[in-house]
Protein backbone atom coordinates (compact mmCIF):
# COMPACT_ATOMS: atom_id res chain seq x y z
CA UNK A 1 -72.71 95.98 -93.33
CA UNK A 2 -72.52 96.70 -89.71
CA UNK A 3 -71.01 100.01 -90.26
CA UNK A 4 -73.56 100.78 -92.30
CA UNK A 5 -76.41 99.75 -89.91
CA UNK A 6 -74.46 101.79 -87.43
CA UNK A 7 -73.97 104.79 -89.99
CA UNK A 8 -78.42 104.50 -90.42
CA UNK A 9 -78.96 104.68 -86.44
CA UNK A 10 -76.78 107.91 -85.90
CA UNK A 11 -78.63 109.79 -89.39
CA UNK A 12 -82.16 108.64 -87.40
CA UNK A 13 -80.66 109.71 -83.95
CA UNK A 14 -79.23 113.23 -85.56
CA UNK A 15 -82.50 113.79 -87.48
CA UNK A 16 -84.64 113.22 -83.98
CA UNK A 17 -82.32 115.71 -81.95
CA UNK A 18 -82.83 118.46 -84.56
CA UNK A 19 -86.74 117.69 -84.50
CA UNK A 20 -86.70 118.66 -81.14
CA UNK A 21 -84.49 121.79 -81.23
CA UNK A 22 -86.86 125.23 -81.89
CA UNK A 23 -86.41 127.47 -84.56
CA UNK A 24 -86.12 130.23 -82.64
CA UNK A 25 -82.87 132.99 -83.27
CA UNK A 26 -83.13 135.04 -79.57
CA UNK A 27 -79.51 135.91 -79.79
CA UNK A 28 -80.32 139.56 -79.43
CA UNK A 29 -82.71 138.77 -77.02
CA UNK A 30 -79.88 138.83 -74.10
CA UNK A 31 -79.78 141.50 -70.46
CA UNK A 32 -77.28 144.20 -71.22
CA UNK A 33 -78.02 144.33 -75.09
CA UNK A 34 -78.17 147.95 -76.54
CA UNK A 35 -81.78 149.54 -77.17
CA UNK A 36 -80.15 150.42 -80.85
CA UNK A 37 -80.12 146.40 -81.93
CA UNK A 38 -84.18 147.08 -81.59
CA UNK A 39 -84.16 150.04 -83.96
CA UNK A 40 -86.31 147.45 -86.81
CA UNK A 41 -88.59 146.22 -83.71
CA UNK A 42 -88.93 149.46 -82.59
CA UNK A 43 -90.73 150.77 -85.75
CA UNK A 44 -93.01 147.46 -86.03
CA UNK A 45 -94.72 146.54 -82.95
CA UNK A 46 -95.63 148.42 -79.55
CA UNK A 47 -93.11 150.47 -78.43
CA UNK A 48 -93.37 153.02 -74.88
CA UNK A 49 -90.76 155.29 -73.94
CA UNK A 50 -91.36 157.40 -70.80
CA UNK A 51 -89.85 160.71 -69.56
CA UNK A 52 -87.33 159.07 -67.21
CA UNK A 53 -85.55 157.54 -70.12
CA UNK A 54 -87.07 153.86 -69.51
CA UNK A 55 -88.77 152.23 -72.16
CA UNK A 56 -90.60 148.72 -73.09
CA UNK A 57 -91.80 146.74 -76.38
CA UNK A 58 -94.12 144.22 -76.55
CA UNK A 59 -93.82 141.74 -80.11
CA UNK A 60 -94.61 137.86 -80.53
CA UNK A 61 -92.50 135.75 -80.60
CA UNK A 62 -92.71 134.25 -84.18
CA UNK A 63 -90.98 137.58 -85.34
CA UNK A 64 -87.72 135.30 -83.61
CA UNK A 65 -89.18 132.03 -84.05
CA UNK A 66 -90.37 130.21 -87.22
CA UNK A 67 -92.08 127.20 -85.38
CA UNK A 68 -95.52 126.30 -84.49
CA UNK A 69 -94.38 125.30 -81.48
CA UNK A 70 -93.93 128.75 -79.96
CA UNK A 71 -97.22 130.21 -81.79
CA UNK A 72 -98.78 132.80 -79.29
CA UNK A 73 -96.01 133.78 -76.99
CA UNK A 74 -95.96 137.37 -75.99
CA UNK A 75 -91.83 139.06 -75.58
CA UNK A 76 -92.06 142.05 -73.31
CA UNK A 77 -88.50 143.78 -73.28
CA UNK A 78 -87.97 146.63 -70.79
CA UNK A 79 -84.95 148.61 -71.09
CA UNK A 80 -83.30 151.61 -68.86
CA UNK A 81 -80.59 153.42 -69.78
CA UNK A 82 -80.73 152.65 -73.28
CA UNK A 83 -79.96 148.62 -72.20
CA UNK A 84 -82.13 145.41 -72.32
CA UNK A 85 -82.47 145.25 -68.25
CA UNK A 86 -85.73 142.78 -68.61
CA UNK A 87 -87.08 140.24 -70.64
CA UNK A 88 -90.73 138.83 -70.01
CA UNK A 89 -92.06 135.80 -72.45
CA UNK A 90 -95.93 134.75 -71.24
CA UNK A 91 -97.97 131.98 -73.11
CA UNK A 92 -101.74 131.44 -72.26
CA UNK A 93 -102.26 129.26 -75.23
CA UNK A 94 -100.64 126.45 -75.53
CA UNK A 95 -100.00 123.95 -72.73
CA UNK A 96 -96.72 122.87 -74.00
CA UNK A 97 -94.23 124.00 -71.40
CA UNK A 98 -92.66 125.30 -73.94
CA UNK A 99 -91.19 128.31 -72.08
CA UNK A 100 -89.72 125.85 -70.19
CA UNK A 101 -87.72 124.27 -72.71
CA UNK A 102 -86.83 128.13 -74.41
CA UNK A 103 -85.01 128.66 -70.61
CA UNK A 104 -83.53 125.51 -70.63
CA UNK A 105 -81.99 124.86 -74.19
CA UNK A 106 -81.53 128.44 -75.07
CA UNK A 107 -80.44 129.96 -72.07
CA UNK A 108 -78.75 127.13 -70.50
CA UNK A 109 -80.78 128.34 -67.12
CA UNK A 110 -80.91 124.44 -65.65
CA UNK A 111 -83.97 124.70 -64.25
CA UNK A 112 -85.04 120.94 -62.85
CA UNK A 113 -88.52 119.94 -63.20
CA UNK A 114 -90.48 118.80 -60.42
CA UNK A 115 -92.63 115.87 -61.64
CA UNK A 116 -94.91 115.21 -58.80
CA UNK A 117 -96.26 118.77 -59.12
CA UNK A 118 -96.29 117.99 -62.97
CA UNK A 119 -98.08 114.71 -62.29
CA UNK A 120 -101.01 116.38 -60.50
CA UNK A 121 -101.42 119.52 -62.72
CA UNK A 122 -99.94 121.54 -59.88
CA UNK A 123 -98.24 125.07 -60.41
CA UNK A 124 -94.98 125.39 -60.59
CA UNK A 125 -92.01 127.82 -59.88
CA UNK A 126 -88.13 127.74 -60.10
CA UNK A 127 -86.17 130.27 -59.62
CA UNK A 128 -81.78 130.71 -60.28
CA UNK A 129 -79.44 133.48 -59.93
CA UNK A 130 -76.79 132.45 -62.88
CA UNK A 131 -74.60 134.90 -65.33
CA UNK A 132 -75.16 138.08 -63.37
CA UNK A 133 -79.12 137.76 -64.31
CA UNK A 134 -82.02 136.26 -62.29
CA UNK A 135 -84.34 133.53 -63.78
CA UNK A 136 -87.63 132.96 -62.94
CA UNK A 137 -90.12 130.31 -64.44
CA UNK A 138 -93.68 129.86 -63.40
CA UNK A 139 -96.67 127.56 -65.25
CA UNK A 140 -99.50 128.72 -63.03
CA UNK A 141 -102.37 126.39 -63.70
CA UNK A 142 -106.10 127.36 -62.38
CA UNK A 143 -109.43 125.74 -62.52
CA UNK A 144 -110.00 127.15 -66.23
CA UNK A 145 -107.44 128.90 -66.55
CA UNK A 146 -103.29 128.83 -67.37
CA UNK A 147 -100.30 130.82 -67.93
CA UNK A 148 -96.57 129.75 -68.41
CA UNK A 149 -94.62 132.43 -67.54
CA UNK A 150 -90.59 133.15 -68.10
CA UNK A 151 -88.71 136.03 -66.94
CA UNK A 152 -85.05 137.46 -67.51
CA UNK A 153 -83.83 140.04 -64.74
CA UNK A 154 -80.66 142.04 -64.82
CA UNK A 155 -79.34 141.81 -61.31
CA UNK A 156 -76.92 145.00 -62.28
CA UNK A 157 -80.11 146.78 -63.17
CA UNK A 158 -82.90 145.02 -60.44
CA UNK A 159 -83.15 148.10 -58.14
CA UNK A 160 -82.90 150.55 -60.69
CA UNK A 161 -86.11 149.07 -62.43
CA UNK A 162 -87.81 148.20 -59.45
CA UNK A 163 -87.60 151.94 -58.89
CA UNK A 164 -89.17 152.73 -62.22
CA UNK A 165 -91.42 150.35 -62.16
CA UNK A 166 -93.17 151.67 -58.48
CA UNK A 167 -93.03 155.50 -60.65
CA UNK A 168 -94.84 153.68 -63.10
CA UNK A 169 -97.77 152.91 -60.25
CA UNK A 170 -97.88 155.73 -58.25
């Protein structure tokens, strides 16, 4: 009997730590992935290429995820030389934090969350250099306003599209 009553508490505890994990599949979704794992994306939703060779794509996120949770999340991908250098994910609809979680859980990132700015509906930012890439999260939080904000960097590629990025402006 006791085996059993431990046997029902793990099922409940298993069941609850799946509830909580997204349905997301962002395994391609990595710095230094080919532009040629995009050629599907590439035909479906808004992509740019420029002269230089640099290029970007813009999708939402539910063609990775399959959960409500994640429901209005724009990807932005930019990639130079043919390679994933950046990846931006934005969300001004949902208060959820759930960028938060996506840099946490899926990228192992470790960001730490500050609860006294969370407390008083302050913004936040963390940022981490970790895996040759640079992580930055922000949940900027205005008057009437919001955005949650989650950005993958390259740092083998950082100057190079910093560089493109000022062409881009002038």
């Amino acid at each position: 009997m006791r085996r059993f009553i431990l046997y029902i508490i793990g099922f409940f505890l298993l069941v609850q730590v799946n509830a909580l994990a997204l349905n997301c599949n962002l395994n391609k979704i990595q710095t230094n992935t080919s532009i040629s794992n995009f050629e599907e994306e590439k035909m479906f939703f808004s992509y740019f290429e420029n002269p230089s060779g640099a290029s970007s794509m813009m999708m939402p996120i539910e063609h990775f995820c399959k959960d409500d949770e994640t429901n209005g999340i724009i990807l932005t991908l930019f990639f130079l030389e043919n390679t994933l250098v950046r990846i931006i994910f934005e969300n001004v609809l949902a208060q959820n934090r759930i960028l938060f979680k996506i840099a946490n859980d899926t990228y192992k990132v470790g960001f730490n969350k500050n609860n006294i700015k969370i407390s008083r509906k302050e913004t936040e930012t963390y940022s981490i250099n970790k895996n040759d890439n640079f992580y930055f999260y922000g949940n900027f939080i205005g008057k009437n306003e919001f955005l949650e904000y989650f950005e993958i960097t390259s740092n083998k590629y950082k100057d190079k599209l910093n560089e493109e990025l000022l062409k881009r402006e002038e």
